[in-house]
N, C-alpha and C. Protein backbone atom coordinates (compact mmCIF):
# COMPACT_ATOMS: atom_id res chain seq x y z
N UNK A 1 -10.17 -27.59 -14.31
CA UNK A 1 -10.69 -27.48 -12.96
C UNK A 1 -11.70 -26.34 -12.91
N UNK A 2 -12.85 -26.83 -12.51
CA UNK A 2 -13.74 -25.45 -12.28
C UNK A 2 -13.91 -24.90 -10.89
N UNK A 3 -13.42 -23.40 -10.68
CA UNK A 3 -13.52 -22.89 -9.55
C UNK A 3 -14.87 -22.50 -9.25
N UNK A 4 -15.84 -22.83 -7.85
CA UNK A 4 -16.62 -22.16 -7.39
C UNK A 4 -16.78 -21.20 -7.45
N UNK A 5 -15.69 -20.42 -7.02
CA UNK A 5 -16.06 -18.69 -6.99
C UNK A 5 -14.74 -17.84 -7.81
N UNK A 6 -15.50 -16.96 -7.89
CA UNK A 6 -14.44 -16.07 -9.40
C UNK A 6 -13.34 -15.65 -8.34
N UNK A 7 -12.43 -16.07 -8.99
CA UNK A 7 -11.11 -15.82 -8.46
C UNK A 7 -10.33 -14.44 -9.04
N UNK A 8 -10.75 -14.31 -10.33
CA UNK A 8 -10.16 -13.27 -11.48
C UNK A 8 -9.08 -13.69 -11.91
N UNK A 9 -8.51 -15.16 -11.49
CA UNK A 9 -7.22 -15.50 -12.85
C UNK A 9 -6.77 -15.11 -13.96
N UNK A 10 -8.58 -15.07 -14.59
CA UNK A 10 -8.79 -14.97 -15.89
C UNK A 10 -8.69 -12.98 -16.30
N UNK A 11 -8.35 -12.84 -15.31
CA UNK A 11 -8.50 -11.39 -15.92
C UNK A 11 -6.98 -10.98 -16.58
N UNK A 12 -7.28 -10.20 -17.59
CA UNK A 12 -6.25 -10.04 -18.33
C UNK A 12 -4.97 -8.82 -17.90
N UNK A 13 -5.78 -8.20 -16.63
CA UNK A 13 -4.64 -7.44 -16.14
C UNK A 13 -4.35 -7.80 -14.95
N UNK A 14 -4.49 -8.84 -14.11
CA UNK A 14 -4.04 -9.24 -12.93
C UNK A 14 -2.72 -9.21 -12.31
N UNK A 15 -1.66 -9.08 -13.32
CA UNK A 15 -0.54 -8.46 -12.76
C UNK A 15 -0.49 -6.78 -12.29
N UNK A 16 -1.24 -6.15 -13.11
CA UNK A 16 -1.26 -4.84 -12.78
C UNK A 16 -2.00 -4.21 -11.41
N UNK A 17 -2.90 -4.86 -11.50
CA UNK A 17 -3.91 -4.83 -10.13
C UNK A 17 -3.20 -5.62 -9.02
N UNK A 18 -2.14 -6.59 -9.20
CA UNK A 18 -1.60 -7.01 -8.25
C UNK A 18 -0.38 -6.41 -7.28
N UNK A 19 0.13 -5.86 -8.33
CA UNK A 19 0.86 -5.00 -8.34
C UNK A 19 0.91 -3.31 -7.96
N UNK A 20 -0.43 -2.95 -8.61
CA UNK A 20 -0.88 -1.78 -7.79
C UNK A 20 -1.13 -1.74 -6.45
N UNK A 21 -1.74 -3.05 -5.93
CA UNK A 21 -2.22 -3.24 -4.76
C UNK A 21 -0.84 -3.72 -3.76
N UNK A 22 -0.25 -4.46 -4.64
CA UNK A 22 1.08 -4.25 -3.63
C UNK A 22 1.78 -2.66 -2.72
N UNK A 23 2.09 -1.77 -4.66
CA UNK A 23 2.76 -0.88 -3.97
C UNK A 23 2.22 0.17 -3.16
N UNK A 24 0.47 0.10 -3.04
CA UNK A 24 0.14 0.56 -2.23
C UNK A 24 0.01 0.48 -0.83
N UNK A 25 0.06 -0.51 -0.69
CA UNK A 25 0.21 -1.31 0.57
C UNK A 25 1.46 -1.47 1.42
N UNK A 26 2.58 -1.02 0.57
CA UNK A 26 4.04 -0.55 1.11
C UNK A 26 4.15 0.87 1.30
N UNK A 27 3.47 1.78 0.40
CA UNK A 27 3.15 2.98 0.64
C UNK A 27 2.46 3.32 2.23
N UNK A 28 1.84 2.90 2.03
CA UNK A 28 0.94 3.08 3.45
C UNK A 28 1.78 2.52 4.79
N UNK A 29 2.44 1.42 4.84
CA UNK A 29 3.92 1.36 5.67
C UNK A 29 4.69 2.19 5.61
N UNK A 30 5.27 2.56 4.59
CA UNK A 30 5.74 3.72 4.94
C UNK A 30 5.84 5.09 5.37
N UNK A 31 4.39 5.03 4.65
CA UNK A 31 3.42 6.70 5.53
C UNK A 31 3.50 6.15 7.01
N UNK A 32 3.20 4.97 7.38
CA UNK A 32 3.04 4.45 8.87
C UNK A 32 3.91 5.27 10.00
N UNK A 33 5.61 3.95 9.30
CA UNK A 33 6.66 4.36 10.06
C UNK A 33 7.32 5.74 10.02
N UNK A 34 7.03 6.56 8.59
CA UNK A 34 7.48 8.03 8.61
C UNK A 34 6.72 8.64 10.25
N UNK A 35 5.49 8.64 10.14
CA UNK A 35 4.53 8.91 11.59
C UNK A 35 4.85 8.66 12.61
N UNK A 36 5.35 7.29 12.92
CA UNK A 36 5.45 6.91 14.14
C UNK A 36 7.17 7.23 14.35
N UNK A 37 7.52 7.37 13.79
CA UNK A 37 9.38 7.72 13.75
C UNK A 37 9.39 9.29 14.29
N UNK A 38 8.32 9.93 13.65
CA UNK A 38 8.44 11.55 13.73
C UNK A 38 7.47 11.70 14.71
N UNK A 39 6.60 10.90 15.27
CA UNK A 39 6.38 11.02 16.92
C UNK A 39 7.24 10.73 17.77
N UNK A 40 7.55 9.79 17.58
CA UNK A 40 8.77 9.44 18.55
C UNK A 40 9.61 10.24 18.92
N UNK A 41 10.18 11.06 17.86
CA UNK A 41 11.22 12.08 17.62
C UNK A 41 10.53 13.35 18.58
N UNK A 42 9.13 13.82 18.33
CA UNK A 42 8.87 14.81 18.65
C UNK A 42 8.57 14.28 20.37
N UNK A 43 7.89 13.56 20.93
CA UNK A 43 7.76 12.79 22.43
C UNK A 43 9.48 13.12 23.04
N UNK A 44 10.49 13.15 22.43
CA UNK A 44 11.98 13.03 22.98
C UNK A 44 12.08 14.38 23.42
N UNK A 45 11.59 15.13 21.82
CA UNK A 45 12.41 16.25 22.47
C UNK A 45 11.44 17.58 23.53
N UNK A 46 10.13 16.73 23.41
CA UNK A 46 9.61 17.35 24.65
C UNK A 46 10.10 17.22 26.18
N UNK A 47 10.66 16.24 25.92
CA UNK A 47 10.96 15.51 27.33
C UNK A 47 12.15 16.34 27.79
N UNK A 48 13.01 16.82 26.74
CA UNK A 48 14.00 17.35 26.75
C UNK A 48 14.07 18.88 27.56
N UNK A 49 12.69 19.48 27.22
CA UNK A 49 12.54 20.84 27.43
C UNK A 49 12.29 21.73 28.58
């Protein structure tokens, strides 16, 4: 089958790059919710004061 446009199948490290790009991309969720958890936290205990 010939693909139109380069897909990079053929590349020989495509698990690694796939994979990098995964766990970065969970990284950055988690930087997210660390942020928005520790706003949240800090919004409470203003309210508190």
């Amino acid at each position: 089958m010939v693909a139109i446009l380069h897909l990079g199948f053929e590349h020989p490290n495509l698990v690694w790059i796939a994979l990098s790009g995964l766990l970065a991309f969970i990284a950055g969720l988690a930087v997210n919710l660390y942020r928005s958890s520790n706003s949240l936290g800090r919004s409470s205990e203003e309210n508190t004061e």
